[in-house]
Protein backbone atom coordinates (compact mmCIF):
# COMPACT_ATOMS: atom_id res chain seq x y z
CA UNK A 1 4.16 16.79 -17.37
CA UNK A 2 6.25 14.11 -14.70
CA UNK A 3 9.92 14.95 -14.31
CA UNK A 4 11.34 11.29 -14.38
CA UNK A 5 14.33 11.23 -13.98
CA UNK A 6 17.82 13.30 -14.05
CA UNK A 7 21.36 12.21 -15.94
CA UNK A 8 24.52 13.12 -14.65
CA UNK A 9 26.86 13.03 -17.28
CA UNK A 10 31.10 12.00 -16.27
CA UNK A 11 33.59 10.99 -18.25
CA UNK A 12 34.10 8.38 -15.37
CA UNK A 13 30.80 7.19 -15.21
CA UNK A 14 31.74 4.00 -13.69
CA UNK A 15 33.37 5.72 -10.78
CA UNK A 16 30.23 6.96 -9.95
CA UNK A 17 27.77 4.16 -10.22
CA UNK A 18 30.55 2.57 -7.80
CA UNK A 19 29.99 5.84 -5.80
CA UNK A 20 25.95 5.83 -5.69
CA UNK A 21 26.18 2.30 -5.44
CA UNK A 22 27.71 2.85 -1.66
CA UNK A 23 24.89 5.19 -0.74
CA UNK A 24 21.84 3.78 -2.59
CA UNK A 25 22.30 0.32 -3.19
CA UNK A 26 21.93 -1.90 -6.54
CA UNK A 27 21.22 -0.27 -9.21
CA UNK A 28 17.97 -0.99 -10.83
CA UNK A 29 19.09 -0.82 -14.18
CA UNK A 30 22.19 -1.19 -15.82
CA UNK A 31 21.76 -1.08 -19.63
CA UNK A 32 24.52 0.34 -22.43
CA UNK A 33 26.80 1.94 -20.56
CA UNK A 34 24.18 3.68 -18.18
CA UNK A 35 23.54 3.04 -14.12
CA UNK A 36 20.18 3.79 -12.69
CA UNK A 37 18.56 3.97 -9.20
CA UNK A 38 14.74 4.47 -9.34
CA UNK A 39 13.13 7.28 -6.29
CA UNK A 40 9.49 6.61 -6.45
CA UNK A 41 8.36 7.38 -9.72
CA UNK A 42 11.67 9.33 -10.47
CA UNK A 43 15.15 7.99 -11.60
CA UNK A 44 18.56 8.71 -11.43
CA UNK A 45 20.93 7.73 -13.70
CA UNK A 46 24.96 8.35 -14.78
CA UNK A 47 26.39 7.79 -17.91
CA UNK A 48 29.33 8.91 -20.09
CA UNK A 49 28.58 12.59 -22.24
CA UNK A 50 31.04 13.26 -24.76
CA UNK A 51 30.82 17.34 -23.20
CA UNK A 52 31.64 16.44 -20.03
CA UNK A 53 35.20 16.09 -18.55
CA UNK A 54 36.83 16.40 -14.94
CA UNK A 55 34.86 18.11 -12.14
CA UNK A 56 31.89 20.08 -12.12
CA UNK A 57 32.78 23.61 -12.05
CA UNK A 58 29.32 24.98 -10.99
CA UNK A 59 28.45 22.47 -8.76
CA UNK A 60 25.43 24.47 -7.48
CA UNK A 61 23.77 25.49 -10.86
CA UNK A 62 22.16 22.17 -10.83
CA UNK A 63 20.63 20.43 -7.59
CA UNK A 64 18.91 17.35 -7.18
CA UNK A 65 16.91 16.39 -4.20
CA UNK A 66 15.56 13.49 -2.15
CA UNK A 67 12.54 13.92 0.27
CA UNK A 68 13.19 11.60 3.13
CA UNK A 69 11.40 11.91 6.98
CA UNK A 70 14.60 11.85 8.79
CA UNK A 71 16.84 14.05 7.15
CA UNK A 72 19.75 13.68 10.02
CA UNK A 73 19.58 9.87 10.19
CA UNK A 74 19.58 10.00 6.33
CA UNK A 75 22.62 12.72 6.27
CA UNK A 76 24.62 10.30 8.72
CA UNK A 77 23.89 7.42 6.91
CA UNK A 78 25.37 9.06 3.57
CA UNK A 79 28.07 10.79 4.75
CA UNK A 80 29.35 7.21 6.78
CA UNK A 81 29.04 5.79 3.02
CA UNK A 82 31.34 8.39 1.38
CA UNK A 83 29.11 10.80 0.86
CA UNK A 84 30.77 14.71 0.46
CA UNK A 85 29.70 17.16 2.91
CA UNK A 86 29.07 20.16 1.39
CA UNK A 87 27.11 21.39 4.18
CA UNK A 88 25.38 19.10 7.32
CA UNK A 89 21.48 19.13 7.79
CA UNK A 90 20.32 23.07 8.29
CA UNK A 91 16.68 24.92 8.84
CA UNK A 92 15.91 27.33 5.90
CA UNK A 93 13.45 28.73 7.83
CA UNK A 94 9.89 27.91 7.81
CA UNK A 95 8.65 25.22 10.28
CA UNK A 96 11.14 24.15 12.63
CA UNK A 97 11.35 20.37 11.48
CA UNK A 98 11.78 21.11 8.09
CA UNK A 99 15.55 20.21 7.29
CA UNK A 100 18.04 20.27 4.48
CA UNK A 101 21.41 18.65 4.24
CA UNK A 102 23.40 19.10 1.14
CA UNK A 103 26.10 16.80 -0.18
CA UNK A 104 28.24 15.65 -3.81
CA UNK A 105 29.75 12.81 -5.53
CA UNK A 106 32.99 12.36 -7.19
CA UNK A 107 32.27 15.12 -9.61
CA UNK A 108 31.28 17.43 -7.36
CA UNK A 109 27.57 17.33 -8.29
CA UNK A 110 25.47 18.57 -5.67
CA UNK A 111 22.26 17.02 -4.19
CA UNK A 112 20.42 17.42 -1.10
CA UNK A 113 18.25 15.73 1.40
CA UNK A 114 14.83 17.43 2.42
CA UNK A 115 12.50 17.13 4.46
CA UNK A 116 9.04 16.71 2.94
CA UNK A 117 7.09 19.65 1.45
C-alpha cells in the first residue's frame, strides 16, 4: 500500500486553500470544488464534507506531518505566513537533532513539521 494523500474536510473550504495557499504556495490542482498541494509522492487536499461544520473539536485525533531538514527555519517560515502555533519546534527525545514543531489552520487541524526519520 502508498498513503497518497489526506482530505481535510471544512465547510469553508475556500478559507483554507486561501490559508495553505500562504504557507505552501499554488496549489497544484484545483478541480470541482477541491484544492491540492502535492509533498513528494503524497497530497494534500481541502474540500467541502457535508459532516463537517465549524472548528475541529479534537484537533489532535488526527495529525499530519511534513519531513523537512530544517525544522526551525521551516517553523519560522510558517508561523511568519499565518501559521497557528500550537507548540514551537521541541526534541521528543531520541537524537538530539531530531525536531518537531506542531501547528493548525483555520479549523484548528493540527499538523507538524519533523525532522527526518
Amino acid at each position: 500500500m502508498n498513503m497518497s494523500g489526506i482530505l481535510i474536510g471544512s465547510e469553508n473550504p475556500d478559507r483554507l486553500a486561501e490559508f495553505y495557499t500562504g504557507l505552501f504556495g499554488k496549489p497544484a490542482m484545483e478541480d470541482s470544488g477541491y484544492t491540492s498541494w502535492q509533498f513528494g509522492r503524497g497530497w494534500l487536499t481541502v474540500g467541502a464534507h457535508d459532516q463537517v461544520t465549524g472548528k475541529n473539536t479534537h484537533p489532535g485525533r488526527v495529525i499530519w506531518n511534513l519531513e523537512t531538514p530544517d525544522v526551525q527555519a521551516e517553523f519560522e517560515r510558517l508561523k511568519a505566513a499565518g501559521a497557528i502555533v500550537v507548540r514551537e519546534p521541541y526534541n521528543p527525545g531520541g537524537p538530539p537533532e531530531m525536531l518537531i514543531a506542531t501547528l493548525a489552520d483555520p479549523d484548528d487541524n493540527y499538523f507538524q513539521l519533523m525532522s527526518p526519520m
